[in-house]
PDB file of N, CA and C in Angstrom:
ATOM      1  N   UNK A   1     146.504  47.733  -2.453  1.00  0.00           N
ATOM      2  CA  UNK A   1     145.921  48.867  -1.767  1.00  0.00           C
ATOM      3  C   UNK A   1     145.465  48.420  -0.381  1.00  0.00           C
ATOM      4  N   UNK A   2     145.783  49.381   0.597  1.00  0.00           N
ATOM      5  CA  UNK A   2     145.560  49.341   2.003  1.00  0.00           C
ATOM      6  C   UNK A   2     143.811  49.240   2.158  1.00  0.00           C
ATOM      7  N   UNK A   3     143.015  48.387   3.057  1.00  0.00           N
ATOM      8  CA  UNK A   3     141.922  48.950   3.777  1.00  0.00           C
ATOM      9  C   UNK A   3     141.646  49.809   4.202  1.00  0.00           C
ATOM     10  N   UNK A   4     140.436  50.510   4.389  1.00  0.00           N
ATOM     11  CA  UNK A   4     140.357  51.649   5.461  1.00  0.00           C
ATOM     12  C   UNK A   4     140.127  50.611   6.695  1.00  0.00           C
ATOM     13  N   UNK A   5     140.774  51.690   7.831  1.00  0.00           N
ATOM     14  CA  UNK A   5     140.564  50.978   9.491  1.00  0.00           C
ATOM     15  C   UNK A   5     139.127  50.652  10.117  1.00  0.00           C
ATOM     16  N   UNK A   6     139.310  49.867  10.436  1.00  0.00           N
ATOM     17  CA  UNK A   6     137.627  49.224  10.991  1.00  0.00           C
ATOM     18  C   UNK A   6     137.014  50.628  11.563  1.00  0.00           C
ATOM     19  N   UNK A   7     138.102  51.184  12.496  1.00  0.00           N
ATOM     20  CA  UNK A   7     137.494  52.619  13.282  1.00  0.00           C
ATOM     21  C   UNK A   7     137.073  53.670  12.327  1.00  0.00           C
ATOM     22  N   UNK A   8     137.550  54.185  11.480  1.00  0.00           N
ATOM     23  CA  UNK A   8     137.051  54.815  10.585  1.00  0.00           C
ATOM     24  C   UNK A   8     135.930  54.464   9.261  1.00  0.00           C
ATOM     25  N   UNK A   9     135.569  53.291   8.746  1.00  0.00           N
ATOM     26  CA  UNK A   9     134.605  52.489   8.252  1.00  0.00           C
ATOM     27  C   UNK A   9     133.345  52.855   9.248  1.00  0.00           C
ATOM     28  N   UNK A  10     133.837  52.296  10.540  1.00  0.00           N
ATOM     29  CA  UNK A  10     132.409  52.438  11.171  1.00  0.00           C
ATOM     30  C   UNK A  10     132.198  54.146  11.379  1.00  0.00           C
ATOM     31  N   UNK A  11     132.897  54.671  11.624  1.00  0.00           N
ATOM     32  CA  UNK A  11     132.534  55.840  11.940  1.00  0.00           C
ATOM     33  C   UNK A  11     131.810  56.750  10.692  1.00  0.00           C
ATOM     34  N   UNK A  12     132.525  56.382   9.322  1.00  0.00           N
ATOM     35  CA  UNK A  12     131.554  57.053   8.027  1.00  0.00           C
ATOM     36  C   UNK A  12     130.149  56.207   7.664  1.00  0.00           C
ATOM     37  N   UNK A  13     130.188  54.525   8.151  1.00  0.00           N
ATOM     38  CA  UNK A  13     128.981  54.277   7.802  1.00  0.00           C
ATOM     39  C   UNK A  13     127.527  54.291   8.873  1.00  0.00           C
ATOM     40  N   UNK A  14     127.921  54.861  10.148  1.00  0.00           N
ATOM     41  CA  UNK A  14     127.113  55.297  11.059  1.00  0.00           C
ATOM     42  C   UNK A  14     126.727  56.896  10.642  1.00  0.00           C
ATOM     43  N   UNK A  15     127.262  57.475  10.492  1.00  0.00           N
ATOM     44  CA  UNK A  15     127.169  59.544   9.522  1.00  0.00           C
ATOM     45  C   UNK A  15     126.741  58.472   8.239  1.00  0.00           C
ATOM     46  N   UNK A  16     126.842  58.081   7.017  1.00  0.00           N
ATOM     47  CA  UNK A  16     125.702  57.491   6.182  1.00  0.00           C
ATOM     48  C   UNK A  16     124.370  56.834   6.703  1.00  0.00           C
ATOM     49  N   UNK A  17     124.341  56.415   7.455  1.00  0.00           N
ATOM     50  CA  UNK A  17     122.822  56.119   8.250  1.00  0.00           C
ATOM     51  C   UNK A  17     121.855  57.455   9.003  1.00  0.00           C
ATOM     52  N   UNK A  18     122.640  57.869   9.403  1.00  0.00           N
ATOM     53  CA  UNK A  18     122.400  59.203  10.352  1.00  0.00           C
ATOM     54  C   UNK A  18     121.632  60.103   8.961  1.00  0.00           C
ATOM     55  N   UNK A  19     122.829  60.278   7.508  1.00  0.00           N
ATOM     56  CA  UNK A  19     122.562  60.887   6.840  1.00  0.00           C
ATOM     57  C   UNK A  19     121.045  60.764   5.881  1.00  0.00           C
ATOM     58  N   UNK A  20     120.791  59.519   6.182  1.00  0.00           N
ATOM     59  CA  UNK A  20     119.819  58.596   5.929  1.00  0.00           C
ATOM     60  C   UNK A  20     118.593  59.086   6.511  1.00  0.00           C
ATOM     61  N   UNK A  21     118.726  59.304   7.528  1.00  0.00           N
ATOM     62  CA  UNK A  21     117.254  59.702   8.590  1.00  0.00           C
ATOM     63  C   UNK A  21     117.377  57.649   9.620  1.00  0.00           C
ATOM     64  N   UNK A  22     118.658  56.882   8.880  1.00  0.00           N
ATOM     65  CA  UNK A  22     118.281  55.385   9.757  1.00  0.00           C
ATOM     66  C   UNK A  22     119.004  55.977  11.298  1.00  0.00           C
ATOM     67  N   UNK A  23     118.476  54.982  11.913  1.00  0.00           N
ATOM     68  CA  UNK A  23     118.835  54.972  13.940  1.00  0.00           C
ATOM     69  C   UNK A  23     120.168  54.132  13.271  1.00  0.00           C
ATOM     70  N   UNK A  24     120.984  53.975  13.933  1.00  0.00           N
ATOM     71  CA  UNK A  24     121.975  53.350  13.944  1.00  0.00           C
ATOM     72  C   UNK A  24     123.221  53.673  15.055  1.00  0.00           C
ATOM     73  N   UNK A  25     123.436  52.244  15.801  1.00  0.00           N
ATOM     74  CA  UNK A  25     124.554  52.574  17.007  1.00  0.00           C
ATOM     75  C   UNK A  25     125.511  51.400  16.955  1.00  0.00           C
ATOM     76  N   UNK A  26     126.345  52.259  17.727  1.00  0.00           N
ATOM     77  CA  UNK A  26     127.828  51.249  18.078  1.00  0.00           C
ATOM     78  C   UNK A  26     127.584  50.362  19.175  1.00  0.00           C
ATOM     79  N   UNK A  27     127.224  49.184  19.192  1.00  0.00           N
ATOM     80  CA  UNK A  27     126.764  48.123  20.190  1.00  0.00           C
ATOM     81  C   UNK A  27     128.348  47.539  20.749  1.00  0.00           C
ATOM     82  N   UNK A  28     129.118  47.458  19.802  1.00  0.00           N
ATOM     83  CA  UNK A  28     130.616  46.885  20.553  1.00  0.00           C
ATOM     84  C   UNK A  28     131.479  47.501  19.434  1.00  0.00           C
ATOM     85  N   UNK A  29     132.682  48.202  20.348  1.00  0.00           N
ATOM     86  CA  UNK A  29     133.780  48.652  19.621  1.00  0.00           C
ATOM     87  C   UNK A  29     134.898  47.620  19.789  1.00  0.00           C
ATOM     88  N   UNK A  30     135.421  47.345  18.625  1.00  0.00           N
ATOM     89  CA  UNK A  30     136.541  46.294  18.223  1.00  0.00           C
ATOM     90  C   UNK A  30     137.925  47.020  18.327  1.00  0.00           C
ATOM     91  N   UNK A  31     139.010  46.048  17.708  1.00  0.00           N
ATOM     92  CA  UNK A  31     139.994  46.652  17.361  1.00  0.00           C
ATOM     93  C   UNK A  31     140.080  48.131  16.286  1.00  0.00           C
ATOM     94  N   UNK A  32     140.542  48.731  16.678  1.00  0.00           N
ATOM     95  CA  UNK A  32     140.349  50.163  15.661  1.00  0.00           C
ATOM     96  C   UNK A  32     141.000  49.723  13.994  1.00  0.00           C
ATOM     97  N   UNK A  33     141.961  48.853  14.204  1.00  0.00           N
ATOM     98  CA  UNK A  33     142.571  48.703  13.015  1.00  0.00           C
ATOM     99  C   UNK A  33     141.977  47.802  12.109  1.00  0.00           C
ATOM    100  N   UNK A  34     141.423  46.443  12.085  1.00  0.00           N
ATOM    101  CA  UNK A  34     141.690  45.691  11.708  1.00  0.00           C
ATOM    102  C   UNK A  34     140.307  44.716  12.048  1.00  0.00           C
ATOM    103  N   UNK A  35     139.325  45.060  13.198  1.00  0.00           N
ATOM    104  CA  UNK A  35     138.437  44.404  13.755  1.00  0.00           C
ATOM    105  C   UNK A  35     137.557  43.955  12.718  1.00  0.00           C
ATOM    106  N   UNK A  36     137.134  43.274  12.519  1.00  0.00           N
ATOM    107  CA  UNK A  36     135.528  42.356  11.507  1.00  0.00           C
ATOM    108  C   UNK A  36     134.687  43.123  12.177  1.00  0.00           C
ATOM    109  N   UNK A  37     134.052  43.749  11.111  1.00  0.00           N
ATOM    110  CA  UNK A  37     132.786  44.227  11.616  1.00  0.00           C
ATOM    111  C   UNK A  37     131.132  43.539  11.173  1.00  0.00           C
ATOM    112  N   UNK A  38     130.557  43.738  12.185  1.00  0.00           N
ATOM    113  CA  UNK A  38     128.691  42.884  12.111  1.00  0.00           C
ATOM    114  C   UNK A  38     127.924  43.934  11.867  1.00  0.00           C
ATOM    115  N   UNK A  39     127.253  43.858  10.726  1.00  0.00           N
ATOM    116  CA  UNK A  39     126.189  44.697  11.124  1.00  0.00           C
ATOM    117  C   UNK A  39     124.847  43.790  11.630  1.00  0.00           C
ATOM    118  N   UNK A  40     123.759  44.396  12.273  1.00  0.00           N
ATOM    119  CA  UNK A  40     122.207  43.757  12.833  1.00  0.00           C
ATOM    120  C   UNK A  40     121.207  45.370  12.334  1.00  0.00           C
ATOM    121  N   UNK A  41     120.933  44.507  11.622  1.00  0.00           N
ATOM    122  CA  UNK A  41     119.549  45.048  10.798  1.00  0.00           C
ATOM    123  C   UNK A  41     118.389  45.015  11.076  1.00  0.00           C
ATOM    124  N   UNK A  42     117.825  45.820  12.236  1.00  0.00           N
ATOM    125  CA  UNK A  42     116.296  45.509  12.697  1.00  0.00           C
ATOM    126  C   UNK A  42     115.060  46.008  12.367  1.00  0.00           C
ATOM    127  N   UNK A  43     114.407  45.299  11.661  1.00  0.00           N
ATOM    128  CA  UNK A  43     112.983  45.814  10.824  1.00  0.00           C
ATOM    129  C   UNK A  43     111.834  46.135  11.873  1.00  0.00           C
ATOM    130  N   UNK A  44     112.334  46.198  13.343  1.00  0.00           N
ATOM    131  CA  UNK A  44     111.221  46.803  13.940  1.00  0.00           C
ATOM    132  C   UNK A  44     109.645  45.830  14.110  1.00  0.00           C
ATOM    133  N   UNK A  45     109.813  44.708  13.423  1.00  0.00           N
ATOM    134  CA  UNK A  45     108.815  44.194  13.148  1.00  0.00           C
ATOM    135  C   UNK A  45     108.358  42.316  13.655  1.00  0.00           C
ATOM    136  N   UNK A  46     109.460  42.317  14.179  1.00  0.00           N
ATOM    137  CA  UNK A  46     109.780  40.598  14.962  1.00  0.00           C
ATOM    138  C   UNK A  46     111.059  40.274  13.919  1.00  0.00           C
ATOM    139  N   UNK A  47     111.575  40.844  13.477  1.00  0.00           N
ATOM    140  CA  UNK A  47     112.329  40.539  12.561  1.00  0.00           C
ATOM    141  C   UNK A  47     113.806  40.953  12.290  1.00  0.00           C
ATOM    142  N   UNK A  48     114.998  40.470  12.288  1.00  0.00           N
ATOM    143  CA  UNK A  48     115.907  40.927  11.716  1.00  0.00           C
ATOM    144  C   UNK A  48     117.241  40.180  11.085  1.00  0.00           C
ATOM    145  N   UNK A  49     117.927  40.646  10.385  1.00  0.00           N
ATOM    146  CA  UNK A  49     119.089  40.238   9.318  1.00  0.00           C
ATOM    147  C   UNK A  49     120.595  40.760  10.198  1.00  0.00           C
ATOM    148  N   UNK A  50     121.773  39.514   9.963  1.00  0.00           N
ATOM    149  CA  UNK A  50     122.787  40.080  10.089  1.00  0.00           C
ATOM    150  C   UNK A  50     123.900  39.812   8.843  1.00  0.00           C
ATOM    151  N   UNK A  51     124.508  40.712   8.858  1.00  0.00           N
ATOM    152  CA  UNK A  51     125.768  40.968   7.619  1.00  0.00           C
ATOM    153  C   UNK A  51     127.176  40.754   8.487  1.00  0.00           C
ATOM    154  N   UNK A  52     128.165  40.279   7.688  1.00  0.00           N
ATOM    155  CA  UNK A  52     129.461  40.186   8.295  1.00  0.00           C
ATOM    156  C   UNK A  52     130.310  40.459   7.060  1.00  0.00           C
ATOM    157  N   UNK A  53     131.761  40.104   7.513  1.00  0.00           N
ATOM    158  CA  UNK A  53     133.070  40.250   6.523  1.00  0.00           C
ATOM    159  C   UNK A  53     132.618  38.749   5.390  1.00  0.00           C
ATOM    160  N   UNK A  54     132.291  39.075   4.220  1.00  0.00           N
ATOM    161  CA  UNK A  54     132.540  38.537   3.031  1.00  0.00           C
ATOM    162  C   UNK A  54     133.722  37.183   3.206  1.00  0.00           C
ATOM    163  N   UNK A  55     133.569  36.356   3.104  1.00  0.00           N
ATOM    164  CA  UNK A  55     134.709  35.419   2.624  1.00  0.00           C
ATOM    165  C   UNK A  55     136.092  36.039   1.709  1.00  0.00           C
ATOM    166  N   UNK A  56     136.966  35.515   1.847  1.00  0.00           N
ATOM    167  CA  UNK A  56     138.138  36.179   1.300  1.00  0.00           C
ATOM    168  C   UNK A  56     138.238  35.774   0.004  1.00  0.00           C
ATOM    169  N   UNK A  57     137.446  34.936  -0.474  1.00  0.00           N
ATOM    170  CA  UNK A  57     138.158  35.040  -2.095  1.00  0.00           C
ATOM    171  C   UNK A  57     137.211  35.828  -2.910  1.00  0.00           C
ATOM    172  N   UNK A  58     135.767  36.147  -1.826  1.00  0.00           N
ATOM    173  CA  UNK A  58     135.184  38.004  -2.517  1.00  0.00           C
ATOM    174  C   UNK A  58     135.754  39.096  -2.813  1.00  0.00           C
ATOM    175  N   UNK A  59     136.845  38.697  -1.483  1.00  0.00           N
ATOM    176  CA  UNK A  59     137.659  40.197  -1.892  1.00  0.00           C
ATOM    177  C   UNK A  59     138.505  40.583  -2.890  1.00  0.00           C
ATOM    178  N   UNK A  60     138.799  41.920  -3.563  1.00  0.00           N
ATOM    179  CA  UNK A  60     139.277  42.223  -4.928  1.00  0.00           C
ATOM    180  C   UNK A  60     140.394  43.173  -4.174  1.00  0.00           C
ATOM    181  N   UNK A  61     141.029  43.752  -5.168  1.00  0.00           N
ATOM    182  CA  UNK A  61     142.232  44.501  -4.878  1.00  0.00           C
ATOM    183  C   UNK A  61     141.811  45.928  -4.472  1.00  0.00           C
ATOM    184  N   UNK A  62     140.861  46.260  -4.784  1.00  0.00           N
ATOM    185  CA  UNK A  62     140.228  47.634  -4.545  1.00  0.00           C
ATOM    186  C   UNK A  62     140.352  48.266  -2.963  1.00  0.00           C
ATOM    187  N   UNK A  63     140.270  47.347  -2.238  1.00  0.00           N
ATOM    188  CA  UNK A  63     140.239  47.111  -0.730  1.00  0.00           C
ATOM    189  C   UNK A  63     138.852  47.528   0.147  1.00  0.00           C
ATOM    190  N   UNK A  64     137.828  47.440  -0.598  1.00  0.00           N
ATOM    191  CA  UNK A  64     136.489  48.036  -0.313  1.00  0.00           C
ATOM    192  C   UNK A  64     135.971  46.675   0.701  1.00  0.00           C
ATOM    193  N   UNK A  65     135.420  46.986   1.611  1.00  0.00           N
ATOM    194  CA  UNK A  65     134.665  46.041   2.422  1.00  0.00           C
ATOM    195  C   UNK A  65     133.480  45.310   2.015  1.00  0.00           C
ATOM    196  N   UNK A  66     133.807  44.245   1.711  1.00  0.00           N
ATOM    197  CA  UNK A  66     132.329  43.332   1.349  1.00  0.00           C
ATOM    198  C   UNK A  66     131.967  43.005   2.525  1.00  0.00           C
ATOM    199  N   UNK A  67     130.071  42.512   2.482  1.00  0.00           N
ATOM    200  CA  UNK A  67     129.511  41.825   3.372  1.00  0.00           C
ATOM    201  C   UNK A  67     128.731  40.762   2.726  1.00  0.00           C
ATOM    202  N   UNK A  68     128.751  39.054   3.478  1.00  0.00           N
ATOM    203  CA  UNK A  68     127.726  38.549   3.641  1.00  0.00           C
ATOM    204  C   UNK A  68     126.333  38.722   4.038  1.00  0.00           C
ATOM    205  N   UNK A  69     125.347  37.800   3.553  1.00  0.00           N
ATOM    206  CA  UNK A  69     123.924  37.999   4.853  1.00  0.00           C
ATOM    207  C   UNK A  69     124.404  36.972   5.445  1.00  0.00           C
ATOM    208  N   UNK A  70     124.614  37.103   6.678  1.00  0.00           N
ATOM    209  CA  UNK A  70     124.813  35.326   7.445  1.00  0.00           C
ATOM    210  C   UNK A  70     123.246  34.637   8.377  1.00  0.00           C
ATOM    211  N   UNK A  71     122.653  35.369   8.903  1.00  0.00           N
ATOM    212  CA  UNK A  71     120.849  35.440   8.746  1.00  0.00           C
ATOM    213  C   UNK A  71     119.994  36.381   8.501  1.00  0.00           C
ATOM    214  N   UNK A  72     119.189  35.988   7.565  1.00  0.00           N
ATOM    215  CA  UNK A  72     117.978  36.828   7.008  1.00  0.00           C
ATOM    216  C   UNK A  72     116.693  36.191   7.991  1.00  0.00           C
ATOM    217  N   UNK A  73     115.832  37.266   8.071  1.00  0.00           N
ATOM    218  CA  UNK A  73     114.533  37.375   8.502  1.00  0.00           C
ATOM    219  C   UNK A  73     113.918  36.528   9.738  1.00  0.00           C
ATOM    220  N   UNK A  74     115.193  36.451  10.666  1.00  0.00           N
ATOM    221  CA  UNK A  74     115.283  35.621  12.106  1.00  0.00           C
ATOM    222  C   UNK A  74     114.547  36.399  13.228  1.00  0.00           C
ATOM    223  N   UNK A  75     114.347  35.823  14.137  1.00  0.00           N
ATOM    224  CA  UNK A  75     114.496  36.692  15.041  1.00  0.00           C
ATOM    225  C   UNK A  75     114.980  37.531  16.026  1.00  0.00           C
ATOM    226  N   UNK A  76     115.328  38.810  16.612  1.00  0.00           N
ATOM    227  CA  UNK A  76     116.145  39.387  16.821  1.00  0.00           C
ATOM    228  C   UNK A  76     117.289  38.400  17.800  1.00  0.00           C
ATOM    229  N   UNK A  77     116.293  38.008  18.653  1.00  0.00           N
ATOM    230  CA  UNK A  77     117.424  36.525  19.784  1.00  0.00           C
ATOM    231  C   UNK A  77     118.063  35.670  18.872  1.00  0.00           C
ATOM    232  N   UNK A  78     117.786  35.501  17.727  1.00  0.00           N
ATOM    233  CA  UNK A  78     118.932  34.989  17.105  1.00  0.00           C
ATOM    234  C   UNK A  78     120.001  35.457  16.630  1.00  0.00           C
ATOM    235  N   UNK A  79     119.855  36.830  15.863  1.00  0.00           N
ATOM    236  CA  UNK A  79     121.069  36.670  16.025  1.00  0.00           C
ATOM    237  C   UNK A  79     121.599  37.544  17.170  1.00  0.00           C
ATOM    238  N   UNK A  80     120.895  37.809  18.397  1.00  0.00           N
ATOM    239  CA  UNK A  80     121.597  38.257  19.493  1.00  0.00           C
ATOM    240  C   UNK A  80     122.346  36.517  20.095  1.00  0.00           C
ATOM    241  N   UNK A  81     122.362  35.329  19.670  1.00  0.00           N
ATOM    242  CA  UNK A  81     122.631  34.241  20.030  1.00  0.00           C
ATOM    243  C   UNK A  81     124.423  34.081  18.992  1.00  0.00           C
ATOM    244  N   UNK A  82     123.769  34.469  18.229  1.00  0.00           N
ATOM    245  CA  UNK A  82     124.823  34.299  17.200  1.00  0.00           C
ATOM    246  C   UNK A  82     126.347  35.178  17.275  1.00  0.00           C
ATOM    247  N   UNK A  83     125.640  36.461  17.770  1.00  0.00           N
ATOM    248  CA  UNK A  83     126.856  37.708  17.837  1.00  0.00           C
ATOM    249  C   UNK A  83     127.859  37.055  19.604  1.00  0.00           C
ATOM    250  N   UNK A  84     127.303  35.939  20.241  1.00  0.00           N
ATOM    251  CA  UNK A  84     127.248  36.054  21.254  1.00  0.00           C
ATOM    252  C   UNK A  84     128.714  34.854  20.969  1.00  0.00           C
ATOM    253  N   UNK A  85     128.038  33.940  19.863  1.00  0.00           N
ATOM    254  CA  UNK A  85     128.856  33.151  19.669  1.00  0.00           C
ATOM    255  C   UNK A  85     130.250  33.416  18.884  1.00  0.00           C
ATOM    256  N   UNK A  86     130.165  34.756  17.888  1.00  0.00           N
ATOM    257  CA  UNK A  86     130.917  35.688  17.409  1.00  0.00           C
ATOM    258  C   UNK A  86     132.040  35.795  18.584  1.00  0.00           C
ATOM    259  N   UNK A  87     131.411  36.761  19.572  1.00  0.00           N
ATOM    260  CA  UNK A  87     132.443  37.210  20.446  1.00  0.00           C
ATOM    261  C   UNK A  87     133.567  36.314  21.052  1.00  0.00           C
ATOM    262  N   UNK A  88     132.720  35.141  21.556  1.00  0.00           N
ATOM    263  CA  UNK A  88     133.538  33.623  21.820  1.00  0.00           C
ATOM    264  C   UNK A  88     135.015  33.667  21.342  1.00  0.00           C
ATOM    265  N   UNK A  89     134.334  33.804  20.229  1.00  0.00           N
ATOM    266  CA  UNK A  89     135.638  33.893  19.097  1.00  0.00           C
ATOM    267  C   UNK A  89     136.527  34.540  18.914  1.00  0.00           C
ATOM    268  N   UNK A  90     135.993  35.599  18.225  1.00  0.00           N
ATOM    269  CA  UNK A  90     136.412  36.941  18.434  1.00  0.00           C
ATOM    270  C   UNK A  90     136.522  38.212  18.619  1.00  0.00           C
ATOM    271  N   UNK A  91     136.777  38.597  20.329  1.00  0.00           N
ATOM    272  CA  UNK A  91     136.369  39.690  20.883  1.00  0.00           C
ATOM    273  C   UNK A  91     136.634  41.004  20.383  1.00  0.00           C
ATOM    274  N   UNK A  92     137.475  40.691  19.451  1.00  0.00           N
ATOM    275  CA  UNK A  92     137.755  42.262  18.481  1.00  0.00           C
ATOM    276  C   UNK A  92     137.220  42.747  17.735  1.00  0.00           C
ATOM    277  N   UNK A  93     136.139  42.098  17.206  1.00  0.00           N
ATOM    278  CA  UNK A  93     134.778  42.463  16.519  1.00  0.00           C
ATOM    279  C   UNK A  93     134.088  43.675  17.163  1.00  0.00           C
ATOM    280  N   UNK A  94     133.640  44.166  15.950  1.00  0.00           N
ATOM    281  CA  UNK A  94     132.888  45.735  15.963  1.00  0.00           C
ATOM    282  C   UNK A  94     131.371  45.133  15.449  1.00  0.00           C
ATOM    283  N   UNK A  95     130.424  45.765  16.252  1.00  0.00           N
ATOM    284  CA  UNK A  95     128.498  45.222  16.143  1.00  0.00           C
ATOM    285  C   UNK A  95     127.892  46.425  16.079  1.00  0.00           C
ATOM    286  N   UNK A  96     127.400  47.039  14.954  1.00  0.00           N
ATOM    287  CA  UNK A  96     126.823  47.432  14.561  1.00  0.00           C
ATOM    288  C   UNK A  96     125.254  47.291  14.431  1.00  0.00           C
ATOM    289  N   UNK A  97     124.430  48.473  15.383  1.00  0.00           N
ATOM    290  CA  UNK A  97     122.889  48.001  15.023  1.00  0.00           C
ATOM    291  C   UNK A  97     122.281  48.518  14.646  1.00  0.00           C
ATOM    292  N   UNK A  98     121.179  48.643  13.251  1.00  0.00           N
ATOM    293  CA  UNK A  98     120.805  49.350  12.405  1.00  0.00           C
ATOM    294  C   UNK A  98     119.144  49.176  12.412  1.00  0.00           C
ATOM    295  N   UNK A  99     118.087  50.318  13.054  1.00  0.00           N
ATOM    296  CA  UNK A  99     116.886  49.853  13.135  1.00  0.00           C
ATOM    297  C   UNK A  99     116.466  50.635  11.663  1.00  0.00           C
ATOM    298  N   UNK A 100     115.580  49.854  10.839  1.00  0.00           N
ATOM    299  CA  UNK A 100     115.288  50.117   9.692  1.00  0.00           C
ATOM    300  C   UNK A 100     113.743  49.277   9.547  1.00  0.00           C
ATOM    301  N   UNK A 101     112.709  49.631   9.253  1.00  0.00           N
ATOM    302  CA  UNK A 101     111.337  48.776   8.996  1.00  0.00           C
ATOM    303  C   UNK A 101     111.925  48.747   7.481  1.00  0.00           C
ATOM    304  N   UNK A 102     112.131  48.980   6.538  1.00  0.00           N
ATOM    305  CA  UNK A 102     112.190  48.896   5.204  1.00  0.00           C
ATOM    306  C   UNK A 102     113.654  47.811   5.031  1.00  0.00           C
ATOM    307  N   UNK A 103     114.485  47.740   6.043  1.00  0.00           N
ATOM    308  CA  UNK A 103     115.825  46.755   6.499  1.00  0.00           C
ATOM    309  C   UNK A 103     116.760  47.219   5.418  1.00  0.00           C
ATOM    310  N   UNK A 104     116.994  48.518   5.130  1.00  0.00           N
ATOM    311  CA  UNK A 104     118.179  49.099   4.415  1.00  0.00           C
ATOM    312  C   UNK A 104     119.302  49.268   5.284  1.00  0.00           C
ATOM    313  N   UNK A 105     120.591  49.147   4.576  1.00  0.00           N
ATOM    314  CA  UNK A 105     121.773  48.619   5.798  1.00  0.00           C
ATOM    315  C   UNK A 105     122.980  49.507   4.571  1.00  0.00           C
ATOM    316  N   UNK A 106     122.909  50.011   3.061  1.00  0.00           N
ATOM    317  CA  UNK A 106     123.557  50.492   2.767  1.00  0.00           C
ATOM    318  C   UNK A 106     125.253  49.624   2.430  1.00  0.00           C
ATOM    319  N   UNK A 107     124.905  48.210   2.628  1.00  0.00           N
ATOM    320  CA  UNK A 107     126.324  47.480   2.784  1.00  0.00           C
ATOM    321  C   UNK A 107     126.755  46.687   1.315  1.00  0.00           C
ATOM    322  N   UNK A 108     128.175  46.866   1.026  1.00  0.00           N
ATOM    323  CA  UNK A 108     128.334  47.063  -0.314  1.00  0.00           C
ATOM    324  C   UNK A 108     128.304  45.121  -0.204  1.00  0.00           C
ATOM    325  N   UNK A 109     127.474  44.080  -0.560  1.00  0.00           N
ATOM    326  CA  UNK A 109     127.299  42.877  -0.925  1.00  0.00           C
ATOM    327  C   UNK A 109     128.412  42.070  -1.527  1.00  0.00           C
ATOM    328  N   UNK A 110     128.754  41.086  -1.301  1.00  0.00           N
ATOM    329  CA  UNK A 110     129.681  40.330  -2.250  1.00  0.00           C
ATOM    330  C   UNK A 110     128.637  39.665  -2.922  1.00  0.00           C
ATOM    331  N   UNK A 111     129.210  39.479  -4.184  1.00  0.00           N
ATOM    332  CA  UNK A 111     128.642  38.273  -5.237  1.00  0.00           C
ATOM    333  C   UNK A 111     128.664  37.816  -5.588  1.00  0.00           C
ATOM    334  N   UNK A 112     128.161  36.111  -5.544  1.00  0.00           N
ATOM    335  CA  UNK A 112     128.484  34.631  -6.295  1.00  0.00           C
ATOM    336  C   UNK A 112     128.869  34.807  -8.029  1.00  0.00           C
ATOM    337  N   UNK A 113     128.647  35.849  -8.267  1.00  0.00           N
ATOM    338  CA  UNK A 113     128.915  36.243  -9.952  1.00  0.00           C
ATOM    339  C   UNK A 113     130.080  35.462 -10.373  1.00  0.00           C
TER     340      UNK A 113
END
């Protein structure tokens, strides 16, 4: 089974935040097809978490998007340091920023299970 397109992912899980009552914006648009997407989770509070693409042997046949935490409870310059080092890499990445005090992000988790 096919993925859904990075462009359309982000576009239903920004309308699920919205639907939410969460702030949530498009900080960098990637490749539409295919781009890794980041989310940044900001608790408003000196504090925030970022999520990325899951390692590949998380992924199952279903074709549903997993995420890592790649930092928890940093501070926001970090991972504004980190996304920075992301881009380096790879500029086709989609960044997602999600202000939340309670740090709900709605992102379906992979698991060491």
């Amino acid at each position: 089974m096919s993925r859904l397109r990075s462009d359309f992912w982000v576009s239903a899980y920004l309308r699920r935040c919205s639907v939410e009552g969460i702030d949530a914006a498009l900080r960098k648009r990637g490749a539409a097809e295919a781009g890794a997407i980041f989310v940044k989770v900001d608790r408003l509070d000196g504090t925030a978490s970022l999520y990325g693409p899951a390692p590949q042997l998380f992924l199952d046949e279903s074709g549903e998007r997993l995420f890592s935490p790649i930092l928890q409870g940093v501070m926001p310059l970090d991972v504004e340091e980190r996304m920075t080092r992301e881009l380096r890499f790879d500029p086709d990445l989609w960044l997602v920023e999600v202000d939340d005090r309670a740090g709900r992000h709605f992102l379906d988790l992979a698991s060491e299970d």
